[in-house]
Protein backbone atom coordinates (compact mmCIF):
# COMPACT_ATOMS: atom_id res chain seq x y z
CA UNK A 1 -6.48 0.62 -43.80
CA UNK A 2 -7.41 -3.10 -44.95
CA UNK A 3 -8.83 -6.03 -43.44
CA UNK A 4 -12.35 -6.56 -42.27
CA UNK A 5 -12.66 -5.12 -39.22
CA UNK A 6 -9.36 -3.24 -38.82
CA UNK A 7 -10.84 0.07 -37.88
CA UNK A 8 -11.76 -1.35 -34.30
CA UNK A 9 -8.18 -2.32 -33.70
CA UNK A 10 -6.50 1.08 -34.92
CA UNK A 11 -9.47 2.80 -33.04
CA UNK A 12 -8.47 0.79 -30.22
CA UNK A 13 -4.72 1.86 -30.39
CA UNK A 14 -5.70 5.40 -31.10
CA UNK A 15 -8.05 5.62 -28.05
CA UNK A 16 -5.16 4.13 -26.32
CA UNK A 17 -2.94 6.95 -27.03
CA UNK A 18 -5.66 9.73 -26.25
CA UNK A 19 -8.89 9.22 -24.25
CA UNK A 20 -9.79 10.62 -21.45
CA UNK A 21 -9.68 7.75 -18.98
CA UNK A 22 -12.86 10.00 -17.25
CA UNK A 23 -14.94 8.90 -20.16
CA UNK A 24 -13.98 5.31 -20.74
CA UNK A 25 -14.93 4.64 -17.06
CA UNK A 26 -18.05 6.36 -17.97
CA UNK A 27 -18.79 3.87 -20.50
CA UNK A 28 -17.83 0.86 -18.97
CA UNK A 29 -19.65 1.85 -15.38
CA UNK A 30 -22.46 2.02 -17.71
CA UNK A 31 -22.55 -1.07 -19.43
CA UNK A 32 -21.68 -2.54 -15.92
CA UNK A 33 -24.74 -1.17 -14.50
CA UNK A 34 -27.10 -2.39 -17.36
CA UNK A 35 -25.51 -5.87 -17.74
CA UNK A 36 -26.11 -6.11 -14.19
CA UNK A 37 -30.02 -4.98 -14.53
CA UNK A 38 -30.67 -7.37 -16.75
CA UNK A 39 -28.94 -10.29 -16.54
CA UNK A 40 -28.48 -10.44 -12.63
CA UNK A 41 -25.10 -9.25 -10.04
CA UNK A 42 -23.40 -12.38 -10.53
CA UNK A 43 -20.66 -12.23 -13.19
CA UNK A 44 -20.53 -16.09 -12.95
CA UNK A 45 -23.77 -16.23 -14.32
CA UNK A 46 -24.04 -13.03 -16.56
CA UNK A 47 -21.67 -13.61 -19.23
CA UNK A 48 -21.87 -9.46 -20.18
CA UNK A 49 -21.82 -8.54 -16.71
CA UNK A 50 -18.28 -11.06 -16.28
CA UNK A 51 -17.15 -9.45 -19.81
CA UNK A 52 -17.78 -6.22 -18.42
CA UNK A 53 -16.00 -6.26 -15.59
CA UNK A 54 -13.00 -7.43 -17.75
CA UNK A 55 -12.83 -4.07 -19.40
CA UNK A 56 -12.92 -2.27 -16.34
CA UNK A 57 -10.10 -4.32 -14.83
CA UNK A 58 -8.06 -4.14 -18.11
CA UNK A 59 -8.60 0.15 -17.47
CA UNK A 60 -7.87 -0.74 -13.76
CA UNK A 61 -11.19 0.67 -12.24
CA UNK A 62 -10.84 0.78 -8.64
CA UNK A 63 -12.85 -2.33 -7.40
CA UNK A 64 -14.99 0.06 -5.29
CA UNK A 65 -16.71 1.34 -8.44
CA UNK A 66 -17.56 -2.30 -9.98
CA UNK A 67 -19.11 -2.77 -7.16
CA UNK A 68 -21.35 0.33 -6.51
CA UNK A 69 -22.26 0.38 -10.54
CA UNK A 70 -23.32 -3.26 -9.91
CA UNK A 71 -25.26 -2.39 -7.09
CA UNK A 72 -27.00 0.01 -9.15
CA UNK A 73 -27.78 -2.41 -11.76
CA UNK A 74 -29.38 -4.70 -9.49
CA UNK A 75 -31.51 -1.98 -6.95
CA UNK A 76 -28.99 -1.96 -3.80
CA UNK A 77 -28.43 1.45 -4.37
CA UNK A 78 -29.78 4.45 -6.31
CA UNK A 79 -28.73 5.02 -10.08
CA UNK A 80 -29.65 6.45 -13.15
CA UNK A 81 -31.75 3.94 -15.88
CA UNK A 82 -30.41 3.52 -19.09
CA UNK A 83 -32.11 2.37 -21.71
CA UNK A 84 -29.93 0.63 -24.65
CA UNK A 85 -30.65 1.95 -28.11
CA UNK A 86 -28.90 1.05 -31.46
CA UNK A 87 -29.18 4.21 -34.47
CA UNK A 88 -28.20 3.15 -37.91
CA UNK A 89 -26.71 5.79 -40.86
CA UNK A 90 -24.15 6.62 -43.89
CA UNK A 91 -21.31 8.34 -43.51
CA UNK A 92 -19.65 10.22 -46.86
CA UNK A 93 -19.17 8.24 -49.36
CA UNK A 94 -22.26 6.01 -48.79
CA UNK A 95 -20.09 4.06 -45.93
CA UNK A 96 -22.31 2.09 -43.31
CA UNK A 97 -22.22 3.29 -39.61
CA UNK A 98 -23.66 1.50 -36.04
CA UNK A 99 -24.56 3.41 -33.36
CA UNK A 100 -24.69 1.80 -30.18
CA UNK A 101 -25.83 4.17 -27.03
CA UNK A 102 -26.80 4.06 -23.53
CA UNK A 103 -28.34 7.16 -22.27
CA UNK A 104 -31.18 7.91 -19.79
CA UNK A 105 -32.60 10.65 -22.34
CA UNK A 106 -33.59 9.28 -25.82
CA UNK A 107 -34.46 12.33 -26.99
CA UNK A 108 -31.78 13.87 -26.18
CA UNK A 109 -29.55 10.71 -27.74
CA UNK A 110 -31.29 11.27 -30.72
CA UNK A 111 -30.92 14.22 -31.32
CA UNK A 112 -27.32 14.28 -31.04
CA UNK A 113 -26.27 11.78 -32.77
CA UNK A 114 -28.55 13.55 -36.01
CA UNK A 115 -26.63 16.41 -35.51
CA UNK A 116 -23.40 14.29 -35.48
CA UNK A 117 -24.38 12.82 -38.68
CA UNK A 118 -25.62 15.83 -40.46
CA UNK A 119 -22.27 18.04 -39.61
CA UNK A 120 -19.94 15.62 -41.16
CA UNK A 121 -22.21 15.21 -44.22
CA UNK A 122 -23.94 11.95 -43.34
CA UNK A 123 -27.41 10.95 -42.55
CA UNK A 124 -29.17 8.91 -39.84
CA UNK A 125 -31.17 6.16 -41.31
CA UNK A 126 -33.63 3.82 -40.70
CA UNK A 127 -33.71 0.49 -38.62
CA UNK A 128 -32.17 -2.10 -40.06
CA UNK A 129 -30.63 0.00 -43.06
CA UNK A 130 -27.45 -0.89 -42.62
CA UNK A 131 -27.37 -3.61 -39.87
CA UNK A 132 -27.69 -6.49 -41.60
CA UNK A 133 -23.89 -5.40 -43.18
CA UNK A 134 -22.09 -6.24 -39.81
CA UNK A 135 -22.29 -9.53 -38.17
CA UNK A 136 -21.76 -10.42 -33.92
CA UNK A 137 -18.68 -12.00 -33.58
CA UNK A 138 -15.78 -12.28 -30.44
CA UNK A 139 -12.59 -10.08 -31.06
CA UNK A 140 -9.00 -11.02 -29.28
CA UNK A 141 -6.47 -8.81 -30.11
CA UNK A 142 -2.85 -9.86 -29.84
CA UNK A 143 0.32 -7.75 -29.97
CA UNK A 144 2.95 -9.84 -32.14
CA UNK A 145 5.61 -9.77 -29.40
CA UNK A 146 3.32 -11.57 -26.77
CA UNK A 147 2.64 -14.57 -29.18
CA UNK A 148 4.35 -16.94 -31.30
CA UNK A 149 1.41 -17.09 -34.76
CA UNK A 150 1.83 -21.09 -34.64
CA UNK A 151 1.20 -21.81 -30.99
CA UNK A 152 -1.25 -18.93 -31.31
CA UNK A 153 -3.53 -20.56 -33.96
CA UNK A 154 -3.61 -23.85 -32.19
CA UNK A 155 -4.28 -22.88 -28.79
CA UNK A 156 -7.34 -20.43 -30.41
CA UNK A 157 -8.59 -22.95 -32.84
CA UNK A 158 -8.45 -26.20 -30.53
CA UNK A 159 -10.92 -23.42 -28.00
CA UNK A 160 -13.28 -23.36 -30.77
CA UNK A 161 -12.09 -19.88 -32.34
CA UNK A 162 -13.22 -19.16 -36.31
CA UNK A 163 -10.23 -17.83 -38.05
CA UNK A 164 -6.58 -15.89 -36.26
CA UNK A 165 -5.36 -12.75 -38.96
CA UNK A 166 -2.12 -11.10 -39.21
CA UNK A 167 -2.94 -7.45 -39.45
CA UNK A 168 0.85 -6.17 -38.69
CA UNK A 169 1.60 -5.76 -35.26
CA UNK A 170 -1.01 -7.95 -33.95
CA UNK A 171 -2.81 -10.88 -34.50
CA UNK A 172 -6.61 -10.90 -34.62
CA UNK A 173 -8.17 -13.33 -33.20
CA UNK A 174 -12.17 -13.89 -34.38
CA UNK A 175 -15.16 -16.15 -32.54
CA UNK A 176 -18.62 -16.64 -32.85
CA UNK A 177 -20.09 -14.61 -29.21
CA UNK A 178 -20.68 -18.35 -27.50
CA UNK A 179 -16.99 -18.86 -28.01
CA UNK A 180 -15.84 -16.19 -26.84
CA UNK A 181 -14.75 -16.65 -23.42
CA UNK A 182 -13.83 -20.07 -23.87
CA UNK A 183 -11.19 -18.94 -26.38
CA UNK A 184 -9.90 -15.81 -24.26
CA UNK A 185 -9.90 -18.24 -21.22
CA UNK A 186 -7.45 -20.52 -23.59
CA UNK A 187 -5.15 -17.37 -24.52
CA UNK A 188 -5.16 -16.23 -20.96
CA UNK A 189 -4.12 -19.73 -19.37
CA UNK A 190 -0.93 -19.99 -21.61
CA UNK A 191 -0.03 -17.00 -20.13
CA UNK A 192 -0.34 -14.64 -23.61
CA UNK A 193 -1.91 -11.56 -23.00
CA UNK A 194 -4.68 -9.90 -24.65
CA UNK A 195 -4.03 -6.60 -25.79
CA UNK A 196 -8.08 -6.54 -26.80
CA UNK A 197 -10.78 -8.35 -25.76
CA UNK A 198 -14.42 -7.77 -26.86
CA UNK A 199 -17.57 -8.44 -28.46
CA UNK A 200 -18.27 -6.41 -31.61
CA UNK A 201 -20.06 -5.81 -34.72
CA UNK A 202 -17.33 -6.81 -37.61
CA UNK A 203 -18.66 -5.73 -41.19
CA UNK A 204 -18.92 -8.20 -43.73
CA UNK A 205 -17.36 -6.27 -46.23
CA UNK A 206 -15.40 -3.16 -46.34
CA UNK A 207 -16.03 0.16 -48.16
CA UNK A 208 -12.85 1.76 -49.57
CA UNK A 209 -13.33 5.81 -49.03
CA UNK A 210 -10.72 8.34 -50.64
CA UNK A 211 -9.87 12.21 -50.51
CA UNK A 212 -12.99 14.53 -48.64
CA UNK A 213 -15.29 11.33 -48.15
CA UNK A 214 -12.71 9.61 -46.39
CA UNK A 215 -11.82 12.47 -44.11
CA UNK A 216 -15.45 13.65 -42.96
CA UNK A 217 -15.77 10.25 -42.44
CA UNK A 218 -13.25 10.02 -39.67
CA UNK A 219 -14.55 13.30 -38.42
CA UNK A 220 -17.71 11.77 -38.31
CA UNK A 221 -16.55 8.86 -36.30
CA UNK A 222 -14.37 10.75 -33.73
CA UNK A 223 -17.52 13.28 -33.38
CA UNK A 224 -19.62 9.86 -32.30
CA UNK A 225 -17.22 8.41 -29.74
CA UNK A 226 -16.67 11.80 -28.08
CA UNK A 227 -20.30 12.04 -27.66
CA UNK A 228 -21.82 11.27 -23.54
CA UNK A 229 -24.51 8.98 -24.79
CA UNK A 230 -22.45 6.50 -27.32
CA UNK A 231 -20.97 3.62 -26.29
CA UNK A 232 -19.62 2.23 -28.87
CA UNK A 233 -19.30 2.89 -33.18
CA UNK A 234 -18.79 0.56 -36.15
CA UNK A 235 -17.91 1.35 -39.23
CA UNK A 236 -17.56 -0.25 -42.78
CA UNK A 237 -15.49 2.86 -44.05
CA UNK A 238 -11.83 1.59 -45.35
CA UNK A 239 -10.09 5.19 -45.33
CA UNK A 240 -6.57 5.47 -45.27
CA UNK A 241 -4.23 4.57 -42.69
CA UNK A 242 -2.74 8.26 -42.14
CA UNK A 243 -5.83 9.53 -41.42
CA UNK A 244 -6.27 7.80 -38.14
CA UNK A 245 -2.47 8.85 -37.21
């Protein structure tokens, strides 16, 4: 596995493959609900909300539950409160690991995500150990046969985009977060479709992990996105590319 954020795309084609669609609507009602508490019911003026709602179309969420998890964001009906919380650790091998959860019991969070860390022979750290190693950035993920690379890099560049990287079957596209839309708006209206779209936390630089290290890190990492309270994982861990098979 190389490149600097490739683990979110194979995770991404993995999940694909696997998840229980139960659980991803979980997450996404979730994040619906909070972007919608803070930042208002209006996706034209909540960009998280509007990305949000994105996700849950690309799933294809029935439009009924948008709407109800919005009207629990904003008070129209009853919900639970989540509050958002960020937990920081080392995998194995010394490999740097974001946490990013919503849950309506912190301790509970907490307390799981320890365990998590401790079984696969990591350890939860401190605020801020290991943030400042990832940075915010838009990711557009293309599948090769949607996209020619030229007309690709033009239309993504002219929108304001940072870089476009071959990483095999797809081309990744990168933005700073106030570009994002712009740029997917750009991909979208020449009729190429995303096979990815999201914010995330890309690492700046990648930790190569071999043998045992590499493998209780992926443990590690499954055990995290299977977990209720976890919305989403980053990793700087660069283990190889059979092990996420």
């Amino acid at each position: 596995m190389s490149g600097h954020n490739k683990w979110s795309s194979i995770k991404h084609k993995k999940g694909a493959a696997d998840a229980k669609r139960g659980k991803i609507f979980s997450r996404i009602i979730k994040e619906i609900t909070v972007a919608a508490r803070m930042g208002g019911g209006d996706p034209n003026a909540n960009p998280r909300l509007r990305a949000a709602i994105s996700s849950a179309k690309t799933e294809n969420m029935p439009k009924d539950n948008i709407e109800r998890a919005i009207k629990k964001g904003t008070g129209e009906l009853e919900g639970v409160s989540y509050e958002e919380i960020i937990y920081e650790g080392y995998a194995p091998g010394g490999a740097a690991v974001l946490v990013e959860c919503l849950t309506d019991n912190k301790n509970r969070a907490v307390a799981e995500v320890r365990h998590l860390f401790n079984k696969s022979g990591g350890n939860l750290g401190e605020n801020g150990c290991v943030a400042w190693m990832f940075e915010k950035k838009g990711l557009i993920v293309v599948n090769k046969d949607a996209a020619d690379e030229d007309q690709l890099m033009e239309i993504a560049i002219d929108a304001g985009a940072d870089d476009v990287n071959d990483e095999g079957d797809t081309f990744e596209v990168i933005t700073g977060t106030g570009d994002f839309e712009t740029v997917k708006e750009a991909i979208e209206k020449a009729e190429i479709a995303c096979e990815m779209a999201e914010v995330t936390m890309i690492p700046q630089n990648m930790l190569a992990l071999q043998g045992k290290e590499a493998e209780q890190t992926v443990r590690l990492m499954d055990a995290l996105e299977d977990c209720d309270d976890v919305q989403k994982v980053y990793t700087n861990a660069d283990v190889p590319d059979d092990l996420l098979s």
